[in-house]
N, C-alpha and C. Protein backbone atom coordinates (compact mmCIF):
# COMPACT_ATOMS: atom_id res chain seq x y z
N UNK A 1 0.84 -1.16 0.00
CA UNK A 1 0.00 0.00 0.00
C UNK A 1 0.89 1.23 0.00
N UNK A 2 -0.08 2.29 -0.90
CA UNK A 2 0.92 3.84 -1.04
C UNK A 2 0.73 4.33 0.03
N UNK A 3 1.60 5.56 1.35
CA UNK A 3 1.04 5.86 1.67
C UNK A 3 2.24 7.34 1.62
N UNK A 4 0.93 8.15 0.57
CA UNK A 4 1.68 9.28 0.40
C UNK A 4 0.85 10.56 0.04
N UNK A 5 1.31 11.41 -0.49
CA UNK A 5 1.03 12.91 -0.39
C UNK A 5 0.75 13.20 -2.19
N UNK A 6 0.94 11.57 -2.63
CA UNK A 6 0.74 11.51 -4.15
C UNK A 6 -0.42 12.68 -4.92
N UNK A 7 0.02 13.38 -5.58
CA UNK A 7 -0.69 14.54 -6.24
C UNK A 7 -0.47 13.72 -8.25
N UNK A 8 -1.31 13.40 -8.68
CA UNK A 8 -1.18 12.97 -10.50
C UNK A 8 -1.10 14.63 -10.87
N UNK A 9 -0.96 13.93 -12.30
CA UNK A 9 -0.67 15.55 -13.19
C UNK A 9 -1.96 15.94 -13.34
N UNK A 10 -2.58 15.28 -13.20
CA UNK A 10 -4.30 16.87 -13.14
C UNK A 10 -4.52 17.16 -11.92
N UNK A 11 -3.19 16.97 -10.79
CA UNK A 11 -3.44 17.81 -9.60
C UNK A 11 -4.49 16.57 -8.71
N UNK A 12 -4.70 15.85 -8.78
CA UNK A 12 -5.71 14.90 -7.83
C UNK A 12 -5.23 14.22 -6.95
N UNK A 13 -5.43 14.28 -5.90
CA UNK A 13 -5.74 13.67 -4.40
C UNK A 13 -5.63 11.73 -5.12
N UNK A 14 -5.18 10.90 -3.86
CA UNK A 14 -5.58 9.72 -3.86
C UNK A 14 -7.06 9.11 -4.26
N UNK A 15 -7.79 9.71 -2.77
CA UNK A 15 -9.54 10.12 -2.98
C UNK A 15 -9.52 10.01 -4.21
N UNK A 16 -9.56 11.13 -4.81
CA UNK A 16 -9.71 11.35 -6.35
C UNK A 16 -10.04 10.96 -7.19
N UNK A 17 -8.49 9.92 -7.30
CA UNK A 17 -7.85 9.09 -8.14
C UNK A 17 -8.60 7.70 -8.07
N UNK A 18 -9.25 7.34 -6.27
CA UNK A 18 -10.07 5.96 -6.27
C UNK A 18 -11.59 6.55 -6.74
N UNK A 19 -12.16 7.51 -6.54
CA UNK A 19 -13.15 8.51 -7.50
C UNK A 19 -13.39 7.63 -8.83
N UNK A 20 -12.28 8.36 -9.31
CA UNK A 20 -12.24 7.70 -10.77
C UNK A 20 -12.32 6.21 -10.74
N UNK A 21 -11.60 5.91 -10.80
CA UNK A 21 -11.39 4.18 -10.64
C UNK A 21 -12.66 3.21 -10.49
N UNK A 22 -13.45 3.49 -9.19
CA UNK A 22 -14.70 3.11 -8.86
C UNK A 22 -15.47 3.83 -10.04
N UNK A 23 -15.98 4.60 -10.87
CA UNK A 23 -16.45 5.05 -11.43
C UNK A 23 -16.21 4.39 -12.88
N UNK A 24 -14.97 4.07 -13.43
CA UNK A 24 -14.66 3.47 -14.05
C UNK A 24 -15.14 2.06 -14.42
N UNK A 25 -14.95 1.10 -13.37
CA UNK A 25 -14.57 -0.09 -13.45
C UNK A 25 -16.31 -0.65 -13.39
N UNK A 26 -17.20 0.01 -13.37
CA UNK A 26 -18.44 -0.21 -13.81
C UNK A 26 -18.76 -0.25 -14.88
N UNK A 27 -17.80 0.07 -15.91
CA UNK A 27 -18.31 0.60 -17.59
C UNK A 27 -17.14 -0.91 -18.33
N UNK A 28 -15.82 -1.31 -17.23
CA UNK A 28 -15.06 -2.38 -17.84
C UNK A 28 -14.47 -3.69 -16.88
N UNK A 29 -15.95 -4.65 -17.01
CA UNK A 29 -15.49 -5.50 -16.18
C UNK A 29 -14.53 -6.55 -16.30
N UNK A 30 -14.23 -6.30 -17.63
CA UNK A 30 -12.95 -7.50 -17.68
C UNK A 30 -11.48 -7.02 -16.76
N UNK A 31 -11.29 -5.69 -16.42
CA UNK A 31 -9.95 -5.51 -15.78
C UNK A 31 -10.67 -5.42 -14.41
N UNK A 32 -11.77 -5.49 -13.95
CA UNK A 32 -12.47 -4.85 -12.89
C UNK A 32 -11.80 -5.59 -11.55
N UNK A 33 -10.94 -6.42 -10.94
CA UNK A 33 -10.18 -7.35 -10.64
C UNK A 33 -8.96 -6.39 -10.55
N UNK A 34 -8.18 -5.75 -11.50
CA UNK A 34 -7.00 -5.30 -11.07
C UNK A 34 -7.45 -4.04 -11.18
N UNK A 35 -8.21 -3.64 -11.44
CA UNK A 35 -8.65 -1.88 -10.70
C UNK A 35 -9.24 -1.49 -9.42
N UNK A 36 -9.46 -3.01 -8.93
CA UNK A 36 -9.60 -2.74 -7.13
C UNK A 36 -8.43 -3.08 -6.60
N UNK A 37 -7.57 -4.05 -7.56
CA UNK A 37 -6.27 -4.05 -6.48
C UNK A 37 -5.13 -2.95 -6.23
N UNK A 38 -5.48 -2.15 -7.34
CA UNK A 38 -5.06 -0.83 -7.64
C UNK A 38 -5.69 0.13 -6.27
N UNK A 39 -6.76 0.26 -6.16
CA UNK A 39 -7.31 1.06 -5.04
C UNK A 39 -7.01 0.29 -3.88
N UNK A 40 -6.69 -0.82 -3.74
CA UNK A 40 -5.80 -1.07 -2.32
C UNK A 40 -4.33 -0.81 -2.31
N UNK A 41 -4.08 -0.53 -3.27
CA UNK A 41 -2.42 -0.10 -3.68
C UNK A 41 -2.02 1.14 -3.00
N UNK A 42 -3.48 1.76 -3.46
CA UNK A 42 -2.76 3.38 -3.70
C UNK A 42 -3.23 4.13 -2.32
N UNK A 43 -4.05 2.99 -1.73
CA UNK A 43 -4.81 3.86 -0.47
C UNK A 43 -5.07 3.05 0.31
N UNK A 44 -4.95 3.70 1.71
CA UNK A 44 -5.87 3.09 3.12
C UNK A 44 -7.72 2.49 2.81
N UNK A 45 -8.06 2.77 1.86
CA UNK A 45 -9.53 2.82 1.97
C UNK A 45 -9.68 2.01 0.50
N UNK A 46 -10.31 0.89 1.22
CA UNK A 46 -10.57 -0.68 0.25
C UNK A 46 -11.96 0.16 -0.36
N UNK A 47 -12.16 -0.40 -1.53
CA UNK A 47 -13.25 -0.10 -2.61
C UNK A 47 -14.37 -0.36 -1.75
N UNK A 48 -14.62 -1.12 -1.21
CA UNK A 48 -16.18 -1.47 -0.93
C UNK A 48 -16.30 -0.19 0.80
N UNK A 49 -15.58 -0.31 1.42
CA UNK A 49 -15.15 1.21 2.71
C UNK A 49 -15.81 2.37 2.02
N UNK A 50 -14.79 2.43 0.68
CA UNK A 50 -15.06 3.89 0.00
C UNK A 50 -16.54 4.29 -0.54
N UNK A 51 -17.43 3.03 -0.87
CA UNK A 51 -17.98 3.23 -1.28
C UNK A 51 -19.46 3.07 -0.19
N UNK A 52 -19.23 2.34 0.69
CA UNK A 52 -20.25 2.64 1.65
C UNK A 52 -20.18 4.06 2.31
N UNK A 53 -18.89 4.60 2.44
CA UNK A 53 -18.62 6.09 2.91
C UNK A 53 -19.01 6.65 2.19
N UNK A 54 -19.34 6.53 1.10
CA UNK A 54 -19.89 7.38 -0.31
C UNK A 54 -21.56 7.82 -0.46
N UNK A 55 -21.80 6.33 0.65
CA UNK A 55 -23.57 5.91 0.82
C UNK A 55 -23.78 5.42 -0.87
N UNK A 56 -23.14 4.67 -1.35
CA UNK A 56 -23.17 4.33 -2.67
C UNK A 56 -23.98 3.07 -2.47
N UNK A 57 -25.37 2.40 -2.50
CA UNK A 57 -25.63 1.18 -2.62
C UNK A 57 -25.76 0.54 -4.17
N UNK A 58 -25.72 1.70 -5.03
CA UNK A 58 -25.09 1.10 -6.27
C UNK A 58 -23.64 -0.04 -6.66
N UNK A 59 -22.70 0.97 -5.89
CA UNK A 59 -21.33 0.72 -5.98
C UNK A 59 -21.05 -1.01 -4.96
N UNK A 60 -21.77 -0.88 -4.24
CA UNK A 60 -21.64 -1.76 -2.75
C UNK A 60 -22.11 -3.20 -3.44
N UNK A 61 -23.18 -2.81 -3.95
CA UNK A 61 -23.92 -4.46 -4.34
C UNK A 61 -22.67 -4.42 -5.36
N UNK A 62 -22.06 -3.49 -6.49
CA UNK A 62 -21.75 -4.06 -7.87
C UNK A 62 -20.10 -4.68 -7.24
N UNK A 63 -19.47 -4.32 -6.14
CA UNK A 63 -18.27 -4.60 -5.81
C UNK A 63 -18.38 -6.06 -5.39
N UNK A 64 -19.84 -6.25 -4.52
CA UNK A 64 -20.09 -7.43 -3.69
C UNK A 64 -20.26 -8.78 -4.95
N UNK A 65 -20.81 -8.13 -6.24
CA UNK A 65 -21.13 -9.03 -7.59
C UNK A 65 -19.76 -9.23 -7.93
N UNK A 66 -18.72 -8.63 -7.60
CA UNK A 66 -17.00 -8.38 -8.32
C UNK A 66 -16.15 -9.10 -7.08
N UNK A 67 -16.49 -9.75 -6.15
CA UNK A 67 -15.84 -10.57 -4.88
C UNK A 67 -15.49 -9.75 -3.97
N UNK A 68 -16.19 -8.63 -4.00
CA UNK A 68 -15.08 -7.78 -2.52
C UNK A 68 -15.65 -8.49 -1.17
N UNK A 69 -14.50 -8.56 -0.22
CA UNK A 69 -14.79 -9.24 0.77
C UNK A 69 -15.72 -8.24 1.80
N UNK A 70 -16.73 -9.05 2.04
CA UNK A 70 -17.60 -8.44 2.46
C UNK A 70 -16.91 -7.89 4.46
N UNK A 71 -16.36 -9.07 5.03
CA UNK A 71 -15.97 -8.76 6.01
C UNK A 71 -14.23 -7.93 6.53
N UNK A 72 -13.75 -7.60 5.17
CA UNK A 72 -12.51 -7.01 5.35
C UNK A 72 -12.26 -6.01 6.07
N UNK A 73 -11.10 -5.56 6.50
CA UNK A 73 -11.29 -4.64 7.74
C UNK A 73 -9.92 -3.87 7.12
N UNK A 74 -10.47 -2.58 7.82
CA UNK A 74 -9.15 -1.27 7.05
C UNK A 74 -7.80 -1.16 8.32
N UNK A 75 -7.49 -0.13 8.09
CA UNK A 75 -6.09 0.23 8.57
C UNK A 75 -6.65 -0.02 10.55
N UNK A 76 -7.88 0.63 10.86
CA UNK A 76 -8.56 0.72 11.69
C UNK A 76 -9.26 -0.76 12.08
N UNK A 77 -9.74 -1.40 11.86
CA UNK A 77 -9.91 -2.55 11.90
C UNK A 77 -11.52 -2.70 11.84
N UNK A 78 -11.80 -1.18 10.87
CA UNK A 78 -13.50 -1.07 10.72
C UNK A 78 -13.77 -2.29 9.60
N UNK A 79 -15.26 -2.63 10.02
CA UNK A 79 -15.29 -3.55 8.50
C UNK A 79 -16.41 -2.28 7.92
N UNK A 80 -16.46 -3.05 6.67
CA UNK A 80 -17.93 -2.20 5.69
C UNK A 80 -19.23 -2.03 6.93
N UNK A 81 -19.61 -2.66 7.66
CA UNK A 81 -20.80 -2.64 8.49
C UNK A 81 -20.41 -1.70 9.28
N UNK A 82 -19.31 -1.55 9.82
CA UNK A 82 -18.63 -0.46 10.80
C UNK A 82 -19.20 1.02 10.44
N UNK A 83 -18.94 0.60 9.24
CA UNK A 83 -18.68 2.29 7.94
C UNK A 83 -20.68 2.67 7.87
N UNK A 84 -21.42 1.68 7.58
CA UNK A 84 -22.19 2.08 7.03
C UNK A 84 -23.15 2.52 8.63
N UNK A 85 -22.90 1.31 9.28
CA UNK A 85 -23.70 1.79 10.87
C UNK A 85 -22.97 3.20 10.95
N UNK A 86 -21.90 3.76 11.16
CA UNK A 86 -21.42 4.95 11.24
C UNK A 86 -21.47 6.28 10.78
N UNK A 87 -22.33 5.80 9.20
CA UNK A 87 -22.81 6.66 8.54
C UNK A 87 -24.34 6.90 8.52
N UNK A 88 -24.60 5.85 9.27
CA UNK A 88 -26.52 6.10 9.82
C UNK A 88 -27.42 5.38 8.20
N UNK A 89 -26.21 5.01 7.56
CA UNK A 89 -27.21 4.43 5.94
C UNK A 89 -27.87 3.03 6.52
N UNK A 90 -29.08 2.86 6.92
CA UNK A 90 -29.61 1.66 6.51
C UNK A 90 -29.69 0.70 5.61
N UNK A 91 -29.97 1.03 4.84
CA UNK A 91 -29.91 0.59 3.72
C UNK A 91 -28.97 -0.21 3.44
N UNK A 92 -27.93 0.37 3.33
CA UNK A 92 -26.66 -0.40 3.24
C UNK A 92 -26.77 -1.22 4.42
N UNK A 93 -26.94 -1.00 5.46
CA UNK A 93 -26.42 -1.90 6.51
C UNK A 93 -27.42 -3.32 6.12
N UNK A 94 -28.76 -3.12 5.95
CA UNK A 94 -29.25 -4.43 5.27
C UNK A 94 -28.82 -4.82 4.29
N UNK A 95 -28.04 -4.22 3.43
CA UNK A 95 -27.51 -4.92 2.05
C UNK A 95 -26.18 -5.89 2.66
N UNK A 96 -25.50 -5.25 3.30
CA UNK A 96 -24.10 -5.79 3.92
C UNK A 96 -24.48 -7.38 4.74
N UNK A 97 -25.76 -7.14 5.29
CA UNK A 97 -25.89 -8.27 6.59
C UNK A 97 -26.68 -9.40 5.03
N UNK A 98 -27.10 -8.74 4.24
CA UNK A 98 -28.29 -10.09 3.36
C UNK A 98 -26.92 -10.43 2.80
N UNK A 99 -25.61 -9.80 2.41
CA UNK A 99 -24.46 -10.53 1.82
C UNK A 99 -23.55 -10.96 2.81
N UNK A 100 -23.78 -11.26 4.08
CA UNK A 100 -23.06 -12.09 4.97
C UNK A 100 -22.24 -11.45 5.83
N UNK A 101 -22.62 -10.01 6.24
CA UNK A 101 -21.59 -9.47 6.79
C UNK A 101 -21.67 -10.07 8.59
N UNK A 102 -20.60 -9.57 9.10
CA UNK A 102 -19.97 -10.63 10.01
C UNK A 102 -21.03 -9.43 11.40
N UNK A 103 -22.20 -9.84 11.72
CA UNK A 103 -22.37 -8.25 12.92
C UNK A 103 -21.78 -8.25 14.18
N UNK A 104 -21.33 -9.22 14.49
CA UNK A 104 -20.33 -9.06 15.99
C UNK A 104 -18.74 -8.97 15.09
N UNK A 105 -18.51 -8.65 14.52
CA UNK A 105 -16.92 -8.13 13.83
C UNK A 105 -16.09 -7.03 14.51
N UNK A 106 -15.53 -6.77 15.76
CA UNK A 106 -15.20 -6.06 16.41
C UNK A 106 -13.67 -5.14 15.52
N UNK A 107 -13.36 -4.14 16.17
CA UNK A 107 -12.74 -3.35 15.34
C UNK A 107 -11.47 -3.13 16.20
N UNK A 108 -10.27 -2.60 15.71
CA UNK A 108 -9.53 -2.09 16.72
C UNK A 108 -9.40 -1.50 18.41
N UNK A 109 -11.00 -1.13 18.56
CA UNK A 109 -11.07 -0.87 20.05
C UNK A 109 -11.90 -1.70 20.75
N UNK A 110 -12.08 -2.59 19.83
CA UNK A 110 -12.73 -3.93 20.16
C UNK A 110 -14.44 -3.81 20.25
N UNK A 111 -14.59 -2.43 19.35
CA UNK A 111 -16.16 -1.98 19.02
C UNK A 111 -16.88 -2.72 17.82
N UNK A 112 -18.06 -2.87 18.23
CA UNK A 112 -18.65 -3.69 17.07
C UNK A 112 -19.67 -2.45 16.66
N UNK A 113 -20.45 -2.98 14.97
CA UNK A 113 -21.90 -2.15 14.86
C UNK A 113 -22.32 -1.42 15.81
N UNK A 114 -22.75 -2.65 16.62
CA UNK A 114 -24.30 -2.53 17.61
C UNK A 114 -23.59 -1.37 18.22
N UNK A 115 -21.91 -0.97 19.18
CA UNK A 115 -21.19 -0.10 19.24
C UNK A 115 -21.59 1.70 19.04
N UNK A 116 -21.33 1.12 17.55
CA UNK A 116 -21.65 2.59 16.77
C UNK A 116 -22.96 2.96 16.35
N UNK A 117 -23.64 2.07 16.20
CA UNK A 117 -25.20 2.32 15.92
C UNK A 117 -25.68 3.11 17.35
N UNK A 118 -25.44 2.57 18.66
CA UNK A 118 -25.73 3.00 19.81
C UNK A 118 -25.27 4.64 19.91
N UNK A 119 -24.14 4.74 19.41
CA UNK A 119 -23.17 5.77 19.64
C UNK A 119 -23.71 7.01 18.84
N UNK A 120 -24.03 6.91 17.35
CA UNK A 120 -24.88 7.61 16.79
C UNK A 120 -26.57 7.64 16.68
N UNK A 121 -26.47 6.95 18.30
CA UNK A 121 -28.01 7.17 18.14
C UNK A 121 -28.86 6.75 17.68
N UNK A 122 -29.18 5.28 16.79
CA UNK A 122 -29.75 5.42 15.73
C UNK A 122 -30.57 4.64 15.95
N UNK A 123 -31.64 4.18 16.16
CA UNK A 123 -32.56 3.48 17.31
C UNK A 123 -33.06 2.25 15.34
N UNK A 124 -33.39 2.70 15.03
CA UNK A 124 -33.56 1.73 13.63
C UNK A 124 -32.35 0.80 13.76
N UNK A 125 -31.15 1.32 13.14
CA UNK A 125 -29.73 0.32 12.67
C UNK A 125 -29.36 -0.58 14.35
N UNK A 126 -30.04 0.15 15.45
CA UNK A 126 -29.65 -0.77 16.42
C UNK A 126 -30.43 -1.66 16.68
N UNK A 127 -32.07 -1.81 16.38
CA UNK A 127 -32.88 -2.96 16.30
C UNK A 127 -31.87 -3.68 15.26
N UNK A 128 -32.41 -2.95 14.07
CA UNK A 128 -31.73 -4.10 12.62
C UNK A 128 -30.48 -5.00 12.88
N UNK A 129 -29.32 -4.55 13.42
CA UNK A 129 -28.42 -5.33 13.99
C UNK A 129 -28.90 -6.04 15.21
N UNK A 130 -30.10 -5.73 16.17
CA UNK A 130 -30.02 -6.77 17.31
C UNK A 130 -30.98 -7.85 16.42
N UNK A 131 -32.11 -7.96 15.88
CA UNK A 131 -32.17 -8.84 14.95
C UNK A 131 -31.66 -10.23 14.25
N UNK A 132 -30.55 -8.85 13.92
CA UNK A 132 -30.13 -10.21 13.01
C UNK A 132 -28.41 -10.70 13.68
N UNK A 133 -28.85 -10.66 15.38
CA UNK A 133 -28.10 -11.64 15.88
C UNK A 133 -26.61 -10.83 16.40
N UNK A 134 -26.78 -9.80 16.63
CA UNK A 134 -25.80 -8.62 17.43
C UNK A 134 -25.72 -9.00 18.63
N UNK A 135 -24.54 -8.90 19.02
CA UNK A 135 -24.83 -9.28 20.59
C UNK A 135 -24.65 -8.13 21.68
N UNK A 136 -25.87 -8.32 22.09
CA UNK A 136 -26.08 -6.25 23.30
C UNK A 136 -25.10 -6.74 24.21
N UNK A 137 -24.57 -7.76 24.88
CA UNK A 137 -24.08 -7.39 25.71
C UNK A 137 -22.25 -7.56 25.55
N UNK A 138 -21.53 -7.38 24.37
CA UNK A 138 -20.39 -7.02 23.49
C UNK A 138 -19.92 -5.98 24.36
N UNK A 139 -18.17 -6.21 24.68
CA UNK A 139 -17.45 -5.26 25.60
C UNK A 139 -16.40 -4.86 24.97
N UNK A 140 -16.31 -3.16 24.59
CA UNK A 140 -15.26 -3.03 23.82
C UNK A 140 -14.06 -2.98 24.84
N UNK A 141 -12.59 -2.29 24.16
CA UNK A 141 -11.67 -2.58 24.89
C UNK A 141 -11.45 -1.62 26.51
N UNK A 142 -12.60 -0.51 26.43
CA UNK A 142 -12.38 -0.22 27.66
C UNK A 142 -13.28 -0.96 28.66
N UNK A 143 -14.58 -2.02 28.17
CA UNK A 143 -15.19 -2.57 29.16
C UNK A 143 -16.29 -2.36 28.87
N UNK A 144 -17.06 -1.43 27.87
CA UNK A 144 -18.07 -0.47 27.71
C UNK A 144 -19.33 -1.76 26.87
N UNK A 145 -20.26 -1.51 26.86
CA UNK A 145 -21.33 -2.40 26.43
C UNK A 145 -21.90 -1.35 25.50
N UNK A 146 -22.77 -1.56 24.62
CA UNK A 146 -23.62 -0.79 24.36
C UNK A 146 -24.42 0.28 24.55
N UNK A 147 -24.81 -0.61 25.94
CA UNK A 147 -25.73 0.30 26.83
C UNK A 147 -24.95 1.00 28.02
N UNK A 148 -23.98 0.60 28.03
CA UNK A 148 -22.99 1.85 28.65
C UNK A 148 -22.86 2.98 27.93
N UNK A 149 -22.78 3.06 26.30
CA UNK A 149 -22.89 4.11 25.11
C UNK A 149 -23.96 4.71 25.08
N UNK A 150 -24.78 4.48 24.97
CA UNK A 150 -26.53 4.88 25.54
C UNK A 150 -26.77 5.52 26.84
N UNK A 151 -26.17 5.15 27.43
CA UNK A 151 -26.46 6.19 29.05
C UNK A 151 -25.29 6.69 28.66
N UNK A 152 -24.56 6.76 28.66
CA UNK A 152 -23.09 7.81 28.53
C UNK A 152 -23.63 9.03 27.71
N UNK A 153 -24.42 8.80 26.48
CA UNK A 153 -24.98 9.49 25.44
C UNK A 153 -26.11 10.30 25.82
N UNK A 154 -26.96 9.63 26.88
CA UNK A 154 -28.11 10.00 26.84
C UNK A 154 -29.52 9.65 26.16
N UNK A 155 -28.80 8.24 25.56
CA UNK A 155 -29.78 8.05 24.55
C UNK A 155 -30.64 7.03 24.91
N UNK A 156 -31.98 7.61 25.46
CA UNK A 156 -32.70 6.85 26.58
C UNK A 156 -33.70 6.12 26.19
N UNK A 157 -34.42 6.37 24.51
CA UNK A 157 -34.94 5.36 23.65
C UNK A 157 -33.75 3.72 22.94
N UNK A 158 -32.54 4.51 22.94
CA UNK A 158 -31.37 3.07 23.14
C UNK A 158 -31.36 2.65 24.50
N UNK A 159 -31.42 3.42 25.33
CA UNK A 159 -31.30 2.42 26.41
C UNK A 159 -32.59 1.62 26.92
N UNK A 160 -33.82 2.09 26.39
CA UNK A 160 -34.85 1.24 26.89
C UNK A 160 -34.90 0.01 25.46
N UNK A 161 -34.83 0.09 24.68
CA UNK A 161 -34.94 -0.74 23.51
C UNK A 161 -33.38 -1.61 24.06
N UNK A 162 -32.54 -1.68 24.42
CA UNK A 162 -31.40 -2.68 24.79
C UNK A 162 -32.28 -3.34 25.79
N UNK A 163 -32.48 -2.41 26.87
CA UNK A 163 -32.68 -3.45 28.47
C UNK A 163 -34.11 -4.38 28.05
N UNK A 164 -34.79 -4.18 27.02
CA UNK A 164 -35.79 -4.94 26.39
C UNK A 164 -35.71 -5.89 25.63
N UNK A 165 -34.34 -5.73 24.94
CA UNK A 165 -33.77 -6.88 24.31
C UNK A 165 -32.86 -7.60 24.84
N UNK A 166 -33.05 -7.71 26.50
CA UNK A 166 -32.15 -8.40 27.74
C UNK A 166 -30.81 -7.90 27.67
N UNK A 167 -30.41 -6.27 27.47
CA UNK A 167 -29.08 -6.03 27.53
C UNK A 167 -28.74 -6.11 29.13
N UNK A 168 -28.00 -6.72 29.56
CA UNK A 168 -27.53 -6.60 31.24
C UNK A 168 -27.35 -5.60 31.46
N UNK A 169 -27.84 -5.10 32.68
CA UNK A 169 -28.05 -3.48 33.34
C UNK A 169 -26.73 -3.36 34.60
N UNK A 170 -26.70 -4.74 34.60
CA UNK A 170 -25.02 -5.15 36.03
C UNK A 170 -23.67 -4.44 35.59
């Protein structure tokens, strides 16, 4: 992987440059294979990351049709579900879980979804992940539960929707 201050001759950013690329590789699927290995080359941020950060559910299903690993994890140790719970897209987050995404997949601070869904509040993406098999009572690396994120937050429709879905209150 690049990891640099790389500027091309029309002046473009990395970003940019995976911009293009993803944009591209929809119009030519025979190289479509080494134009994502290219965007892991040139950058911290795997094609299918970039493109849930994008809120792209175009891009997401057509990468997921092209083998991107659905549970891969970045520099951070976010996966795609990380990204999209983080970005409050539903949508995506049901597209990610109907293609197998991993929902207890913990991340560098040992945070999962259910984590960040709690964290931003988002009383929808935190049913949808308890659902489909999240586990409320998940301890990241300082000890923290979910519903420790929810009272820490204030977020007192997350915290009654956890202790209802048997999150431990101990």
């Amino acid at each position: 992987m690049i990891k640099t201050n790389l500027i091309d001759s029309n002046k473009y950013h990395p970003q940019l440059i995976i911009r293009d690329i993803l944009n591209i590789i929809k119009y030519n699927n025979r190289y479509t294979t080494s134009y994502l290995k290219l965007v892991k080359f040139i950058s911290d941020d795997y094609p299918l990351h970039y493109a849930v950060l994008n809120n792209s559910e175009i891009r997401v299903e057509f990468l997921y049709s092209h083998d991107a690993q659905i549970n891969e994890k970045d520099v951070d140790g976010k996966t795609a579900l990380h990204e999209a719970t983080y970005k409050n897209n539903r949508e995506i987050v049901e597209l990610l879980i109907l293609h197998g995404a991993n929902i207890n997949e913990k991340d560098n601070n040992e945070k999962t979804a259910l984590h960040e869904a709690t964290y931003k509040n988002n009383r929808e993406i935190v049913e949808l992940l308890i659902l489909h098999g999240a586990n409320i009572n998940e301890k990241d690396n300082n000890g923290k539960t979910p519903l420790d994120v929810a009272t820490k937050y204030n977020s007192y429709e997350i915290v009654k929707l956890l202790i209802s879905y048997g999150a431990n209150i101990n």
